[in-house]
C-alpha atoms as a PDB file:
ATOM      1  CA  UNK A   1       0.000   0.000   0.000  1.00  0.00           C
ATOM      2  CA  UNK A   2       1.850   3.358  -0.755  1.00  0.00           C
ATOM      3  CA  UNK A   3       1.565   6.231   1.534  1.00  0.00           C
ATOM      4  CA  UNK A   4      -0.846   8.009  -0.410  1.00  0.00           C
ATOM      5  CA  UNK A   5      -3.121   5.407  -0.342  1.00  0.00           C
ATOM      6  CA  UNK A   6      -2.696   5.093   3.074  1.00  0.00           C
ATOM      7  CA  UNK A   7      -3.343   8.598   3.668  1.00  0.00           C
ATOM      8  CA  UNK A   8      -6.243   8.853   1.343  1.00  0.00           C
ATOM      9  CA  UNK A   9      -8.098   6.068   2.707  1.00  0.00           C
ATOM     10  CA  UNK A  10      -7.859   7.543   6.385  1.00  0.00           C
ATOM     11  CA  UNK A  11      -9.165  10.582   5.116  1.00  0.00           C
ATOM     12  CA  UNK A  12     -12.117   8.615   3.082  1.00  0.00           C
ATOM     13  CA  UNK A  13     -13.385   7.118   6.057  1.00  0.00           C
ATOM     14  CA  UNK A  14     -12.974  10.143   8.370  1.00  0.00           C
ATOM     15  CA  UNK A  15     -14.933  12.009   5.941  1.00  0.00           C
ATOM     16  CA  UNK A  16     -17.581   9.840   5.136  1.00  0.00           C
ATOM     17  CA  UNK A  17     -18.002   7.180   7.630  1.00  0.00           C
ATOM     18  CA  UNK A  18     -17.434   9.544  11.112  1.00  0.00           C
ATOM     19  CA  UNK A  19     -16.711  12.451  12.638  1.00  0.00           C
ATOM     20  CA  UNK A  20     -13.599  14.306  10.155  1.00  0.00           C
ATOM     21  CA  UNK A  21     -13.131  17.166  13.676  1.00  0.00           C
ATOM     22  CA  UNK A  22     -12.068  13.961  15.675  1.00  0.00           C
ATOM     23  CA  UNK A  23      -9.237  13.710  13.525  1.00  0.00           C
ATOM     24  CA  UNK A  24      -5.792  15.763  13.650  1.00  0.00           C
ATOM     25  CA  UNK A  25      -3.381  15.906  11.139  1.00  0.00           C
ATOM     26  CA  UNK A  26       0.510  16.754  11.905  1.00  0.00           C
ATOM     27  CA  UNK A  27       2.139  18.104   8.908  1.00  0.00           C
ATOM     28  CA  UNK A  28       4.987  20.136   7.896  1.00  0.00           C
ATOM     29  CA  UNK A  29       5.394  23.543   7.495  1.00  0.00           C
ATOM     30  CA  UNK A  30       9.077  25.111   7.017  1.00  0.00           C
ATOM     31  CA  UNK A  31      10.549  22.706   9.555  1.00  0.00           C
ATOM     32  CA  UNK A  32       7.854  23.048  12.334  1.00  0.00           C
ATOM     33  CA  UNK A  33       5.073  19.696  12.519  1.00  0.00           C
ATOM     34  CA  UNK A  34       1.801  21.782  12.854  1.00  0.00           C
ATOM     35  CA  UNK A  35      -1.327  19.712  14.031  1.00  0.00           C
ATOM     36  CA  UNK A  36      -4.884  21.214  13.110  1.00  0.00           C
ATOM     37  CA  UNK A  37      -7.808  19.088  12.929  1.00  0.00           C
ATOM     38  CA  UNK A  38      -8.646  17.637   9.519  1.00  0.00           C
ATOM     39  CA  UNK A  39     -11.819  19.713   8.181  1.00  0.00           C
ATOM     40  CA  UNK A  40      -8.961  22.601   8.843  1.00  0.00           C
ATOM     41  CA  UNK A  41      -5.872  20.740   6.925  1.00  0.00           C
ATOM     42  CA  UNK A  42      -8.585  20.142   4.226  1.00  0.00           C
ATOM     43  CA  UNK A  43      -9.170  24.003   4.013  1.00  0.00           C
ATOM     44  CA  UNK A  44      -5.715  25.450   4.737  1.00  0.00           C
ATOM     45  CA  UNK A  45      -4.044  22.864   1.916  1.00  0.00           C
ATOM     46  CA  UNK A  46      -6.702  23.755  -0.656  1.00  0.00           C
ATOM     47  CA  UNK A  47      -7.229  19.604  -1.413  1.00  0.00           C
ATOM     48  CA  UNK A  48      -3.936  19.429  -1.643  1.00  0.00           C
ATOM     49  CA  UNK A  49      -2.821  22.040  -3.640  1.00  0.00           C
ATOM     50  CA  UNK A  50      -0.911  23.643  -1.445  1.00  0.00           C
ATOM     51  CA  UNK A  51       0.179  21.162   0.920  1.00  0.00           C
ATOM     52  CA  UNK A  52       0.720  17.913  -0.862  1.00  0.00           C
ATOM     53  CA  UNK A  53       0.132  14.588   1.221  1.00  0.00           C
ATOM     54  CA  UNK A  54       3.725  14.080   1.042  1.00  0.00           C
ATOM     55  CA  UNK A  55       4.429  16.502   3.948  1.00  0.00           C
ATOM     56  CA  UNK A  56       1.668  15.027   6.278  1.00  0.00           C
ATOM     57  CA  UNK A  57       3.474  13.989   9.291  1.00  0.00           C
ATOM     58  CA  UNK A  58       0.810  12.003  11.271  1.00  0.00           C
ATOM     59  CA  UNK A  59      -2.790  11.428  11.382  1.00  0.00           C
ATOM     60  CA  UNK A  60      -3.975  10.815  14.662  1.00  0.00           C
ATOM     61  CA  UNK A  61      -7.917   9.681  16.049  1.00  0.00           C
ATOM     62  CA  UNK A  62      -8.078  10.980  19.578  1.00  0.00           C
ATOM     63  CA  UNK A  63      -4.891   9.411  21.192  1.00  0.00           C
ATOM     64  CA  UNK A  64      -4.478   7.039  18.507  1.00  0.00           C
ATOM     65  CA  UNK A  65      -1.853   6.951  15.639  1.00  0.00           C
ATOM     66  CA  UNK A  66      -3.369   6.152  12.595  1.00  0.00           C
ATOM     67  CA  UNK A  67      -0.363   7.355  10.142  1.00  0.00           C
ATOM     68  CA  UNK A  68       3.015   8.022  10.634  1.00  0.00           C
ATOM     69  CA  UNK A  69       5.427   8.851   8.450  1.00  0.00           C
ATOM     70  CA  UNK A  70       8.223   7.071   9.148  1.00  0.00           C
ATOM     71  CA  UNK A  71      11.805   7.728   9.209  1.00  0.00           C
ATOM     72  CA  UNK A  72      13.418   4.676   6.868  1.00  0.00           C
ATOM     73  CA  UNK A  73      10.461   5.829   4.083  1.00  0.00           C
ATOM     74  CA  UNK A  74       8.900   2.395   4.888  1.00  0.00           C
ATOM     75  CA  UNK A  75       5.058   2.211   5.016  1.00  0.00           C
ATOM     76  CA  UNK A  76       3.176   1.746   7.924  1.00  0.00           C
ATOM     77  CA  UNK A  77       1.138  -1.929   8.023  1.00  0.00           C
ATOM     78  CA  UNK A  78      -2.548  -1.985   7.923  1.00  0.00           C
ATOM     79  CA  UNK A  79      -2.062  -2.982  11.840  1.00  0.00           C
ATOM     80  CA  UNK A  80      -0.504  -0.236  12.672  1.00  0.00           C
ATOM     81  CA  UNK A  81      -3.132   2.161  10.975  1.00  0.00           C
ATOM     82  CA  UNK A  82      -6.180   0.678  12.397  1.00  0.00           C
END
């Protein structure tokens, strides 16, 4: 599964299937992980236009990691998303 994939089905779901403001996304901006919620990342990045998926950080649910990009460019397992 490649990250965007990844990313894009979290987002699916979140969007259509529950509650998008329980969501936070982490993503970078000039060095500096900012964390908004995801309705917000949706409207700052423009649908990705001007923050491509490739600089999202984390995803989180509540206290839960859902996506994390990881150091070694390796893609997180289905396990470790859900």
């Amino acid at each position: 599964m490649t990250r965007k994939g990844s990313v894009a089905e979290i987002f699916s779901k979140a969007l259509h299937y529950d509650n998008p403001d329980l969501y936070f996304v982490g993503y970078l901006d000039f060095n500096t992980i900012k964390e908004v919620t995801l309705t917000e990342f949706l409207k700052i990045s423009e649908n990705f236009e001007t923050i491509p998926a490739t600089r999202i950080f984390y995803i989180k649910k509540e206290d839960k990691t859902l996506y994390h990009k990881s150091d070694n460019k390796k893609d997180p397992t289905p396990s470790e998303c859900f």
